[in-house]
PDB file of N, CA and C in Angstrom:
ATOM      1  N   UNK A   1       8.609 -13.237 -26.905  1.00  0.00           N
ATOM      2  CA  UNK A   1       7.457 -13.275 -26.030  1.00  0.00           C
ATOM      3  C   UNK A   1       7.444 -12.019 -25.165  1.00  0.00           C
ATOM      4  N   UNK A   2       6.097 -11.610 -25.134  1.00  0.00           N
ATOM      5  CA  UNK A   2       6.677 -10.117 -23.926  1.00  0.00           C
ATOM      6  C   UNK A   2       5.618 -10.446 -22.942  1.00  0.00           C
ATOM      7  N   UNK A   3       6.118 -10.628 -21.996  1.00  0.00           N
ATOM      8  CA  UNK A   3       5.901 -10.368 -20.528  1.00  0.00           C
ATOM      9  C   UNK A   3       5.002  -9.552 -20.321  1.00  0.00           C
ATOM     10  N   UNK A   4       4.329  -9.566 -18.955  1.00  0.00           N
ATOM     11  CA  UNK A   4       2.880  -8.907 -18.720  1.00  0.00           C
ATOM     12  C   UNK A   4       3.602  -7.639 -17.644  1.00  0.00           C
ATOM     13  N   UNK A   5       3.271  -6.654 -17.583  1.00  0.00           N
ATOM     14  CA  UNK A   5       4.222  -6.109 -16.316  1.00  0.00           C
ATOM     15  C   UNK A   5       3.758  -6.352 -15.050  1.00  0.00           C
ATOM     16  N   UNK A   6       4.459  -6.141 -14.415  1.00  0.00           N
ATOM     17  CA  UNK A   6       4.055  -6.856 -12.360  1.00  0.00           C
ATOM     18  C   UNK A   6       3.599  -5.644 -12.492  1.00  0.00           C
ATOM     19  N   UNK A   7       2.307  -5.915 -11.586  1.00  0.00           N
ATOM     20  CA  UNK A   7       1.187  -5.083 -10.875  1.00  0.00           C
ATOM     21  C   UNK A   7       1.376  -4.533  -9.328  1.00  0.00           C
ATOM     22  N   UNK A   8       1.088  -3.737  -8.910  1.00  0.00           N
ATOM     23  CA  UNK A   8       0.433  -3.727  -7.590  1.00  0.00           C
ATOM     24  C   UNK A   8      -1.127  -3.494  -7.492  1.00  0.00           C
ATOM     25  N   UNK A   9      -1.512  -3.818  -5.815  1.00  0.00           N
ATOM     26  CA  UNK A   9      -3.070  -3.412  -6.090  1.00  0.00           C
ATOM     27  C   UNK A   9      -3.084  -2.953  -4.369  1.00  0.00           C
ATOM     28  N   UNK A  10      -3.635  -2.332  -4.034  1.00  0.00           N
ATOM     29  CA  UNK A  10      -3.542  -1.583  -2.843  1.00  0.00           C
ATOM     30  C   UNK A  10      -4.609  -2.374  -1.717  1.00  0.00           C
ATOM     31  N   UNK A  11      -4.318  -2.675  -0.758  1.00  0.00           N
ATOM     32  CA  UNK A  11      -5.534  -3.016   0.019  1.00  0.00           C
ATOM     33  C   UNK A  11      -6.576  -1.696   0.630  1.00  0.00           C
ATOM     34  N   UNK A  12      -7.761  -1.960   0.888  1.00  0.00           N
ATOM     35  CA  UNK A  12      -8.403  -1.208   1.541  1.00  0.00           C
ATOM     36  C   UNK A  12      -7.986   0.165   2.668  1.00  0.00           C
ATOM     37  N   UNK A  13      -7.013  -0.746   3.822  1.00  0.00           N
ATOM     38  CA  UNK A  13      -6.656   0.075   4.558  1.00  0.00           C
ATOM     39  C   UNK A  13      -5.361   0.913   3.831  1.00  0.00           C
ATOM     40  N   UNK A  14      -4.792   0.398   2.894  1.00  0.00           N
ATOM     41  CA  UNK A  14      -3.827   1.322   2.039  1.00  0.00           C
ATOM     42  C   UNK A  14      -4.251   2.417   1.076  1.00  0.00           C
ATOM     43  N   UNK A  15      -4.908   1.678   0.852  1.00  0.00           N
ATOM     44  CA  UNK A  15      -6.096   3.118   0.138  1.00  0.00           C
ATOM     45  C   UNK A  15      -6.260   4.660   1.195  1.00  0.00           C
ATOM     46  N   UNK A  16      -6.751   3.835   1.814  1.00  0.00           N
ATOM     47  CA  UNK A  16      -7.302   4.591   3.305  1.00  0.00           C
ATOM     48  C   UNK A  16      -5.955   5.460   3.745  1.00  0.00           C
ATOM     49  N   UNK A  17      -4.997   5.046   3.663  1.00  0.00           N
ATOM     50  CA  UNK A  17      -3.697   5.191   4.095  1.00  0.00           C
ATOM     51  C   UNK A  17      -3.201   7.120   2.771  1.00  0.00           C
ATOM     52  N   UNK A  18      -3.291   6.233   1.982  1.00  0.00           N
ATOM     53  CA  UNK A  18      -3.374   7.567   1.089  1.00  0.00           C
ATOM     54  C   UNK A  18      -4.177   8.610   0.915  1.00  0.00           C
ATOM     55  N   UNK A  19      -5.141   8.053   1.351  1.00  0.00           N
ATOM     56  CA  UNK A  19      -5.933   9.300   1.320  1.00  0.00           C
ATOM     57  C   UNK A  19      -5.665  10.251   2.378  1.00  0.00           C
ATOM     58  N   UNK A  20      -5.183   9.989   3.488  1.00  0.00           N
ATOM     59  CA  UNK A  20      -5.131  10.412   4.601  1.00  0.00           C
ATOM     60  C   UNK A  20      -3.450  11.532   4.616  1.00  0.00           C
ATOM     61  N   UNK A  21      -2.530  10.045   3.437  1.00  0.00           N
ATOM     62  CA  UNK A  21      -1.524  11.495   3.369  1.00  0.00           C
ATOM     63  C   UNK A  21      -2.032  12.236   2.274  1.00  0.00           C
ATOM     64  N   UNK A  22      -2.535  12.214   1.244  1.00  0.00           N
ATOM     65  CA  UNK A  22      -2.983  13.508   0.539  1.00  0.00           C
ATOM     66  C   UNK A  22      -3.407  14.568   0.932  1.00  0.00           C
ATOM     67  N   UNK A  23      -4.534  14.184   2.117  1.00  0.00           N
ATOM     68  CA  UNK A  23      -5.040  15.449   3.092  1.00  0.00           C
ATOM     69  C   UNK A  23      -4.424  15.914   3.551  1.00  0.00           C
ATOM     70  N   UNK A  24      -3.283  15.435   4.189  1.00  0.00           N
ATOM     71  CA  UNK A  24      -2.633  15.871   5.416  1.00  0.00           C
ATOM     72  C   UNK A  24      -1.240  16.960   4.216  1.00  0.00           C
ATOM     73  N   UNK A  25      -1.011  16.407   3.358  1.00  0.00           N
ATOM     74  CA  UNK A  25       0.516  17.025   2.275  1.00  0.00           C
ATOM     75  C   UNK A  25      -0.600  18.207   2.159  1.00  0.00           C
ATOM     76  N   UNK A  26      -1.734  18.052   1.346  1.00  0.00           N
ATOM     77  CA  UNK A  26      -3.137  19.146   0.858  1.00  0.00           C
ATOM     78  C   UNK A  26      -3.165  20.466   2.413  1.00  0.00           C
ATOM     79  N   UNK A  27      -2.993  20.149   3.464  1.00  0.00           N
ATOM     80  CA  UNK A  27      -3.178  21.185   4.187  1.00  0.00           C
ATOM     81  C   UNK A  27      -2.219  22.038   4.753  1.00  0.00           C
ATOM     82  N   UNK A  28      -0.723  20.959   4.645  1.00  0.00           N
ATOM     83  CA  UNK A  28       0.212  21.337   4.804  1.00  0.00           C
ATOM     84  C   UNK A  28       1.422  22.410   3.971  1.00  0.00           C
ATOM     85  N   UNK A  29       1.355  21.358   2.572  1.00  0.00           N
ATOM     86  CA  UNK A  29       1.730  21.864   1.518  1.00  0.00           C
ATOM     87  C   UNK A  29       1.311  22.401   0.250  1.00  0.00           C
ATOM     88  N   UNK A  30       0.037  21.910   0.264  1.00  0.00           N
ATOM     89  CA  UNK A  30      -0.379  22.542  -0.952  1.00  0.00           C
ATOM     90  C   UNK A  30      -0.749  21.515  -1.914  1.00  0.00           C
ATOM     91  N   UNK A  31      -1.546  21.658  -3.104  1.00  0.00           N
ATOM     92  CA  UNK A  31      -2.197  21.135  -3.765  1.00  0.00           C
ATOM     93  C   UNK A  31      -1.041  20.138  -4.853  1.00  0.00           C
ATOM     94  N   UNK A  32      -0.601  21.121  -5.159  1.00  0.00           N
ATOM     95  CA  UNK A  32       0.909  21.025  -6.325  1.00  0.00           C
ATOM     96  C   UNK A  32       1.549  19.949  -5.651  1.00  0.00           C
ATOM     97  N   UNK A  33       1.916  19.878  -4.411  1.00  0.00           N
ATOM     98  CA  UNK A  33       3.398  19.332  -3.460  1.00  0.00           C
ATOM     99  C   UNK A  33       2.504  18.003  -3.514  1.00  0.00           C
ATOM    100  N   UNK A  34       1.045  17.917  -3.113  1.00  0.00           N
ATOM    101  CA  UNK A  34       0.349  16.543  -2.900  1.00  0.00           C
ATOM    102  C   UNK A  34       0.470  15.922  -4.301  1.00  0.00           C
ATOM    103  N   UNK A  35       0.378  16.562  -5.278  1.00  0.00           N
ATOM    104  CA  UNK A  35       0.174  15.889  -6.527  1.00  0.00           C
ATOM    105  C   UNK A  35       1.514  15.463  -6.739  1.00  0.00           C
ATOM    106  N   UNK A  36       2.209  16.114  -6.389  1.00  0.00           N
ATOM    107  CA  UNK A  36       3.943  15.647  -7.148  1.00  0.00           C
ATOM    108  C   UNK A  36       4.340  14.266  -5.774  1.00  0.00           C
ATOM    109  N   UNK A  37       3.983  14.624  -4.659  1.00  0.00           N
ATOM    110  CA  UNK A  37       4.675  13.015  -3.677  1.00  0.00           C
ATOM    111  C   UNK A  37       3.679  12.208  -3.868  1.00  0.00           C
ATOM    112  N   UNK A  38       2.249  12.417  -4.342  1.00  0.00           N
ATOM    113  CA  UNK A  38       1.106  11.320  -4.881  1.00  0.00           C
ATOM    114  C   UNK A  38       1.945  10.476  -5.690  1.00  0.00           C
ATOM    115  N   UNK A  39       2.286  10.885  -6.642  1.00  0.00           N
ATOM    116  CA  UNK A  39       2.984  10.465  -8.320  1.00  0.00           C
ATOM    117  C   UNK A  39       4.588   9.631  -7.661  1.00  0.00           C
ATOM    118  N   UNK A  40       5.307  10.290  -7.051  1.00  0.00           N
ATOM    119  CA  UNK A  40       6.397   9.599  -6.529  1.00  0.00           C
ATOM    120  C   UNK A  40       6.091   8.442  -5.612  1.00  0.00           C
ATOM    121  N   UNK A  41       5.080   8.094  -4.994  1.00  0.00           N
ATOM    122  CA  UNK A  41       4.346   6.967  -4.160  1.00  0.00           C
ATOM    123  C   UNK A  41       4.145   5.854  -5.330  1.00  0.00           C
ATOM    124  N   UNK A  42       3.405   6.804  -6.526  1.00  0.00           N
ATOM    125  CA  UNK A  42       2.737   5.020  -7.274  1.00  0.00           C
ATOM    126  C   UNK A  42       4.204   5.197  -8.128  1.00  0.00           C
ATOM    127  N   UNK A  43       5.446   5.669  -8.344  1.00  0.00           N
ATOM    128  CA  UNK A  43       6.606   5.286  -9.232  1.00  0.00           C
ATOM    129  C   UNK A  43       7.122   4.317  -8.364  1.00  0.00           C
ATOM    130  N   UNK A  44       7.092   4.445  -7.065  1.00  0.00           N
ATOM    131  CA  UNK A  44       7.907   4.117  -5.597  1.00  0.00           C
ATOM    132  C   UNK A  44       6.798   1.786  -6.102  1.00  0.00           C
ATOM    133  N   UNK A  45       5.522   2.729  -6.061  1.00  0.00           N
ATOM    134  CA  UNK A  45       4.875   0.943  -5.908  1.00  0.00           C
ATOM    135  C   UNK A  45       5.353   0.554  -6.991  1.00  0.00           C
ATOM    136  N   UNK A  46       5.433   1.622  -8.687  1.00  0.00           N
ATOM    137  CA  UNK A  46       5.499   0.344 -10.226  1.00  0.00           C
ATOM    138  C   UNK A  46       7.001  -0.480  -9.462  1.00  0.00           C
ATOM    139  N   UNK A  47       7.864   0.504  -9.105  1.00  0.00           N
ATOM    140  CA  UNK A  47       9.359   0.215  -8.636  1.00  0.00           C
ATOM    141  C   UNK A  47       9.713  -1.644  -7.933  1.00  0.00           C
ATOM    142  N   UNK A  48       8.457  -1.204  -6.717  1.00  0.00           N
ATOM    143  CA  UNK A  48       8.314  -2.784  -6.288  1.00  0.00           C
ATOM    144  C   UNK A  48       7.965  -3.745  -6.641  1.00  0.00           C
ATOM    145  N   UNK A  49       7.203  -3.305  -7.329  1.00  0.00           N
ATOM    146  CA  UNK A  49       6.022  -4.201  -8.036  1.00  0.00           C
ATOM    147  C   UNK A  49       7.398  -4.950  -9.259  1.00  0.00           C
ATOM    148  N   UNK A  50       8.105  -4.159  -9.729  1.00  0.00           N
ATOM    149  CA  UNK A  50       8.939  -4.595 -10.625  1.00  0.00           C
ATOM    150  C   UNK A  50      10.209  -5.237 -10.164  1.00  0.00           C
ATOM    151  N   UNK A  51      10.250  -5.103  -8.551  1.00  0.00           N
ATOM    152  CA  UNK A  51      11.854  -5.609  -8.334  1.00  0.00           C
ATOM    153  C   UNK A  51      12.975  -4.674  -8.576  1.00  0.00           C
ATOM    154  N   UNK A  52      12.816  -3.180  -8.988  1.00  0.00           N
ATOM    155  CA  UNK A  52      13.765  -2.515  -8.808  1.00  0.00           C
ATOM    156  C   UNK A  52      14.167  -1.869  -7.734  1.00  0.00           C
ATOM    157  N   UNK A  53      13.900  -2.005  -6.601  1.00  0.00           N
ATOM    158  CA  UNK A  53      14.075  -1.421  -5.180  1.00  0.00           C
ATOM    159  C   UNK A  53      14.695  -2.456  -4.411  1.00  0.00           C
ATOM    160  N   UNK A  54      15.349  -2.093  -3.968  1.00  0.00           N
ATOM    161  CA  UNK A  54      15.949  -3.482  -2.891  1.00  0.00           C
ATOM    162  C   UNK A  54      15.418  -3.272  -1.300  1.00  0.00           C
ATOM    163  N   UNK A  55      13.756  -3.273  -1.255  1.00  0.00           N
ATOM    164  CA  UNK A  55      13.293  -3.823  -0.109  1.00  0.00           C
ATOM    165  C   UNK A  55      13.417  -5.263   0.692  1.00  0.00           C
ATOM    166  N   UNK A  56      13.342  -4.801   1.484  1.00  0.00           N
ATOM    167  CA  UNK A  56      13.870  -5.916   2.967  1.00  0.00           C
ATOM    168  C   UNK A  56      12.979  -6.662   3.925  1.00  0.00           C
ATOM    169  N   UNK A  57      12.958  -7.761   4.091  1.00  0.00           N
ATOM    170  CA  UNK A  57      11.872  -8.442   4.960  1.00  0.00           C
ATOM    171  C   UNK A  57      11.569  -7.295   6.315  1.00  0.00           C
ATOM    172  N   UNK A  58      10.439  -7.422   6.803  1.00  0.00           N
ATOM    173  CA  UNK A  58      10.038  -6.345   7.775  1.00  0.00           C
ATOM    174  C   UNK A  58      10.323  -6.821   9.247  1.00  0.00           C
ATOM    175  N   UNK A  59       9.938  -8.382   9.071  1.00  0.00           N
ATOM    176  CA  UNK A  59      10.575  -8.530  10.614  1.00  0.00           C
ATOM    177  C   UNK A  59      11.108 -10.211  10.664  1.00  0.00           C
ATOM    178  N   UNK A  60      11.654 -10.781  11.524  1.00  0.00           N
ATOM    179  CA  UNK A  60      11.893 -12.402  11.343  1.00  0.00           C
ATOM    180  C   UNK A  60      10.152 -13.063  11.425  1.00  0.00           C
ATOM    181  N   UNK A  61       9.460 -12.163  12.479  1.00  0.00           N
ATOM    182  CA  UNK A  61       8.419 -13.144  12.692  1.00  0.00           C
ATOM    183  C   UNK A  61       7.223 -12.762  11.595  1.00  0.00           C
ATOM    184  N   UNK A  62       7.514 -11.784  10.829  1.00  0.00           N
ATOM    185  CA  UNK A  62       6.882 -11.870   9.698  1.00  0.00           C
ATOM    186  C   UNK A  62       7.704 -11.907   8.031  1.00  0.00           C
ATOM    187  N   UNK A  63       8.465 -12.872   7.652  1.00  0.00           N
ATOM    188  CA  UNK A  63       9.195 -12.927   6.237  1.00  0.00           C
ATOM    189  C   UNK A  63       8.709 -12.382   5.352  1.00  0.00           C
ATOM    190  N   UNK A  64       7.308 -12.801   5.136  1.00  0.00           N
ATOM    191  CA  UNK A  64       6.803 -12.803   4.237  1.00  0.00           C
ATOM    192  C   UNK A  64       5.863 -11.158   3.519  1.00  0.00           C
ATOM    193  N   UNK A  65       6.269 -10.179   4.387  1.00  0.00           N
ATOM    194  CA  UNK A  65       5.809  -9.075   4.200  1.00  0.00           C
ATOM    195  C   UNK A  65       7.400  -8.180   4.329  1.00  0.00           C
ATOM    196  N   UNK A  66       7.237  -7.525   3.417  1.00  0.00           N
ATOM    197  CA  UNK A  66       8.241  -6.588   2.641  1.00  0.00           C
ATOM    198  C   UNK A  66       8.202  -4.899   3.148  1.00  0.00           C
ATOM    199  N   UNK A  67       9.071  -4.174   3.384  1.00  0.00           N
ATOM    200  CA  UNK A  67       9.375  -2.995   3.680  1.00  0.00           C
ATOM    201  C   UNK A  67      10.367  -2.041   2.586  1.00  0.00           C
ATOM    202  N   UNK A  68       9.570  -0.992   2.063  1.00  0.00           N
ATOM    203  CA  UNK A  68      10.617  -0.274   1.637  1.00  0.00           C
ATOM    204  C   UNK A  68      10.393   1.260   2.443  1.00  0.00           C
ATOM    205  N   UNK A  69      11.678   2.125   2.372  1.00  0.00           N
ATOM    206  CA  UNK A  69      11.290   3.424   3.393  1.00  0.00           C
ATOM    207  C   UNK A  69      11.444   4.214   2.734  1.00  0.00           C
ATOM    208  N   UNK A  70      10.884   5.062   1.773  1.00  0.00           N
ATOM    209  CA  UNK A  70      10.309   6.410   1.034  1.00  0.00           C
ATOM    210  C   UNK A  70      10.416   7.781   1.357  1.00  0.00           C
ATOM    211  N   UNK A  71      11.016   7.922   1.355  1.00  0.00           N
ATOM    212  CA  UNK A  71      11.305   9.519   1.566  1.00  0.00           C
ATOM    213  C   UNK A  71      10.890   9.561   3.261  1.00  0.00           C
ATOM    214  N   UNK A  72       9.472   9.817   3.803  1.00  0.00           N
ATOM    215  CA  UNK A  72       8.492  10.006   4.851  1.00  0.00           C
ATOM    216  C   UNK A  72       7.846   8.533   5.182  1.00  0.00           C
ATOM    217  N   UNK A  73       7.869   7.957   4.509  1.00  0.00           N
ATOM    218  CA  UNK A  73       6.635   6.921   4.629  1.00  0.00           C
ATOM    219  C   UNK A  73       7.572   5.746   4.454  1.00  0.00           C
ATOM    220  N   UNK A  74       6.789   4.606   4.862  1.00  0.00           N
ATOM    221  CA  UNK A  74       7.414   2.985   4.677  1.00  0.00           C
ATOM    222  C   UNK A  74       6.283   2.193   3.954  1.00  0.00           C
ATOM    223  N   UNK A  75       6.505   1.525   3.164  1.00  0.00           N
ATOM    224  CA  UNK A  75       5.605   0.718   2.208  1.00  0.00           C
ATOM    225  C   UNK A  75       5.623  -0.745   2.665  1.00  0.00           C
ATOM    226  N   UNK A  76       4.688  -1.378   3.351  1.00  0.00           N
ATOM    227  CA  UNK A  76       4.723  -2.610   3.689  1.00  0.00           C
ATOM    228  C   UNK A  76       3.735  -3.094   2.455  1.00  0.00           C
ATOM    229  N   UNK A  77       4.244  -4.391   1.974  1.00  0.00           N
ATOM    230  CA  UNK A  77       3.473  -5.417   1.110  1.00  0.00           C
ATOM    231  C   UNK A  77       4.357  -6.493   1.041  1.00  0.00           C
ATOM    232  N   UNK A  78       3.605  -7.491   0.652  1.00  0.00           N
ATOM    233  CA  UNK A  78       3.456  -8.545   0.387  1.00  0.00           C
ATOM    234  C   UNK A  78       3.608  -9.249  -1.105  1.00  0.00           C
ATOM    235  N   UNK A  79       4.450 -10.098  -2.050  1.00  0.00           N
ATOM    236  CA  UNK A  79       3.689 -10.863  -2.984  1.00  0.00           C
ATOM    237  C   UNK A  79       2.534 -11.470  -3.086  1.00  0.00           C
ATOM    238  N   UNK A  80       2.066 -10.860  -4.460  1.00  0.00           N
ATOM    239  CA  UNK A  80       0.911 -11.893  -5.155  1.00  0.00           C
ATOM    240  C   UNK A  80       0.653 -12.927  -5.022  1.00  0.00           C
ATOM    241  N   UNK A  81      -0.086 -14.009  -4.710  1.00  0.00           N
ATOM    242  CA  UNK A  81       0.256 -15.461  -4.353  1.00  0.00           C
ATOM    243  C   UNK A  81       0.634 -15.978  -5.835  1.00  0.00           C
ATOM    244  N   UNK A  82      -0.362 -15.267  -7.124  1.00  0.00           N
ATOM    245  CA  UNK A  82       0.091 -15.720  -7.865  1.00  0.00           C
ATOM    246  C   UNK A  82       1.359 -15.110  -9.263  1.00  0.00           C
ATOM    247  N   UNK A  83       2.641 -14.543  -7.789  1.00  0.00           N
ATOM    248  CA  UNK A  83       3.672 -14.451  -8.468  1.00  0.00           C
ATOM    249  C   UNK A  83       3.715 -12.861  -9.364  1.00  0.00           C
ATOM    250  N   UNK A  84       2.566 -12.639  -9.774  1.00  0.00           N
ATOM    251  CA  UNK A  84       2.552 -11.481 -10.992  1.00  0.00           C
ATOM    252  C   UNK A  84       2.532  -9.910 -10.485  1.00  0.00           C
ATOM    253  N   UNK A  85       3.227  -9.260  -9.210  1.00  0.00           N
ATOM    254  CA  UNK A  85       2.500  -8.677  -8.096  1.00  0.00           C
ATOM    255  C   UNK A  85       2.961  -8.506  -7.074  1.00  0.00           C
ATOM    256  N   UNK A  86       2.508  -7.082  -6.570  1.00  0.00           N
ATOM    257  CA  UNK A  86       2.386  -7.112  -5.084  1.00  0.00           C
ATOM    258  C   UNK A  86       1.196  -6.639  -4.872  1.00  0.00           C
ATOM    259  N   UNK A  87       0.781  -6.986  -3.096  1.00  0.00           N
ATOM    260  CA  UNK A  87      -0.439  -6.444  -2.277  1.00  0.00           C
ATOM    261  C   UNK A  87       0.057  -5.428  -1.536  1.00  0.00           C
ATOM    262  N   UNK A  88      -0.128  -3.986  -2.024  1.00  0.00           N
ATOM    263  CA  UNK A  88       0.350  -2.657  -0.712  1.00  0.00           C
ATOM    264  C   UNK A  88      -0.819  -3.111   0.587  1.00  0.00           C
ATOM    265  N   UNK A  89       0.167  -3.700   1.415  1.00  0.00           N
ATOM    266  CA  UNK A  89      -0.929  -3.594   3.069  1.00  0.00           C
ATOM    267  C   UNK A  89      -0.932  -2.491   3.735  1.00  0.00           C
ATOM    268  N   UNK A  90       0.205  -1.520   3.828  1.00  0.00           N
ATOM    269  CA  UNK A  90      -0.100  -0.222   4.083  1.00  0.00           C
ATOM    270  C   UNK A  90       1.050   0.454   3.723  1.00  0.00           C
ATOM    271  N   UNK A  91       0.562   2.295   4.101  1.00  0.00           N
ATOM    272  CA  UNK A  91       1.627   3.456   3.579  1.00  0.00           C
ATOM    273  C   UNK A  91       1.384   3.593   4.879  1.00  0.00           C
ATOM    274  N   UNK A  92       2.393   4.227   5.931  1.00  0.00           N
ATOM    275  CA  UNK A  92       2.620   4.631   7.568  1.00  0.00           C
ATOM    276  C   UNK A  92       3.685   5.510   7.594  1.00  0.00           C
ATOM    277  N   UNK A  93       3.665   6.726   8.012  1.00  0.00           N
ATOM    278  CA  UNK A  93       4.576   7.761   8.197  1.00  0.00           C
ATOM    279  C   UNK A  93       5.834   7.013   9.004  1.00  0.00           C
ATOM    280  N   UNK A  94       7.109   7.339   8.375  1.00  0.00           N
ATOM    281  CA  UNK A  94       8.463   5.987   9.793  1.00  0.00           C
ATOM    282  C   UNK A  94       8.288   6.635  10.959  1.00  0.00           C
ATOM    283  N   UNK A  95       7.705   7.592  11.197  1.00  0.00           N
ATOM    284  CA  UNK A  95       7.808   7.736  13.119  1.00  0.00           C
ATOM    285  C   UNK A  95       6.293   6.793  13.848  1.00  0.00           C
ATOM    286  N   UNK A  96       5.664   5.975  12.867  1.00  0.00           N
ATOM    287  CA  UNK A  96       4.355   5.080  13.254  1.00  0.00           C
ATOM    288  C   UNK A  96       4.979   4.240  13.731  1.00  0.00           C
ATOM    289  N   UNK A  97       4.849   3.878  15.032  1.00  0.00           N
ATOM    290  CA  UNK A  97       4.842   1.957  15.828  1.00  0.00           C
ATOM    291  C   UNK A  97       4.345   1.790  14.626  1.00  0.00           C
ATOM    292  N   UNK A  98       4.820   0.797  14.073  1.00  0.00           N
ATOM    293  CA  UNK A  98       4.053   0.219  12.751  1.00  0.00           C
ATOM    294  C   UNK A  98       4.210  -1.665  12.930  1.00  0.00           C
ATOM    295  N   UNK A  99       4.584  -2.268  13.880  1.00  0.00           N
ATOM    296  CA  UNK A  99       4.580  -3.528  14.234  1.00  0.00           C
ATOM    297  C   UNK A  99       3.013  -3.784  14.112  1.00  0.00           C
ATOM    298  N   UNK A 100       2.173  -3.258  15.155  1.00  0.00           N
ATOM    299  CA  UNK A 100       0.951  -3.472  15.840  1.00  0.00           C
ATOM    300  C   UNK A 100      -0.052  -3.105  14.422  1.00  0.00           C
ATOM    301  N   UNK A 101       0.185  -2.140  13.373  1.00  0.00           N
ATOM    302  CA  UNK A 101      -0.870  -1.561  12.393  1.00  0.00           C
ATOM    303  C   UNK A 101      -0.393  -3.166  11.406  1.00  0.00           C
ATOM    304  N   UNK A 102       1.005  -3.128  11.030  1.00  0.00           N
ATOM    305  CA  UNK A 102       1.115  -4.117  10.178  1.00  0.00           C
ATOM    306  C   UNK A 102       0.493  -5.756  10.334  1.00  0.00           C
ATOM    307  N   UNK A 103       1.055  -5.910  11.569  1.00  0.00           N
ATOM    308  CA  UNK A 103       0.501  -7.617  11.937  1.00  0.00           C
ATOM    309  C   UNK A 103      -0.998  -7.431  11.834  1.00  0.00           C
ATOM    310  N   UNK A 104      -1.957  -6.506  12.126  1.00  0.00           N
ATOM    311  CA  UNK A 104      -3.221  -5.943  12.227  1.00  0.00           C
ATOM    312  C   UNK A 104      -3.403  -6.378  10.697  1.00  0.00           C
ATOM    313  N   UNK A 105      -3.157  -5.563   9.768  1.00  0.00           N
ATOM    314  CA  UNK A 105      -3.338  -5.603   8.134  1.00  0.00           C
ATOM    315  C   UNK A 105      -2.936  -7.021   7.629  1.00  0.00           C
ATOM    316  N   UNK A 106      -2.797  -8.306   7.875  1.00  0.00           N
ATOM    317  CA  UNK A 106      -2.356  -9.195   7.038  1.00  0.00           C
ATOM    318  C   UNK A 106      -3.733  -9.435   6.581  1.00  0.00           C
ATOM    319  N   UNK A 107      -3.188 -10.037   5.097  1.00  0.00           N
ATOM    320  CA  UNK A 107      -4.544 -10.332   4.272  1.00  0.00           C
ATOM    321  C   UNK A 107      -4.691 -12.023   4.908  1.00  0.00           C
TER     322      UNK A 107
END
């Protein structure tokens, strides 16, 4: 039997979230540098999405939302409700208060 592969799917404000570092890598570094940490971001999500990362609950008063820390950035999401999945709730540079953006983003 073969298995479907785990997905991610980005929320709105995560979307939003990327676009914002593309611009920002795009003015800083260059076109090339955005395209190559673009590509290491969605290996970073297949990664979660698959269970090969050993991300960590984000806080006690939220379990249920997941943290991994990326080079620059921290990846908060969530499981799929139905199991097959994650929901990216956001990408946030680690020097972001990111308590107040995250509890903000729950689906």
């Amino acid at each position: 039997m073969i298995s479907a592969k785990k997905r991610y799917r980005l929320t709105a404000e995560a979307a939003q979230d990327l676009q914002s570092i593309a611009r920002y890598t795009v003015k800083t570094w260059g076109v090339v540098q955005s395209r190559a940490y673009a590509a290491e971001l969605e290996k970073t999500f297949d990664s979660l999405a698959d269970k090969l990362l050993p991300a960590k609950p984000f806080s006690e008063n939220l379990p249920d939302i997941m943290v991994w820390h990326n080079k620059y950035h921290s990846v908060y999401y969530t499981y799929e409700t139905n199991g097959r999945g994650i929901v990216i709730i956001a990408v946030l540079h680690q020097k972001t208060d990111s308590s107040q953006k995250v509890e903000n983003r729950l689906p």
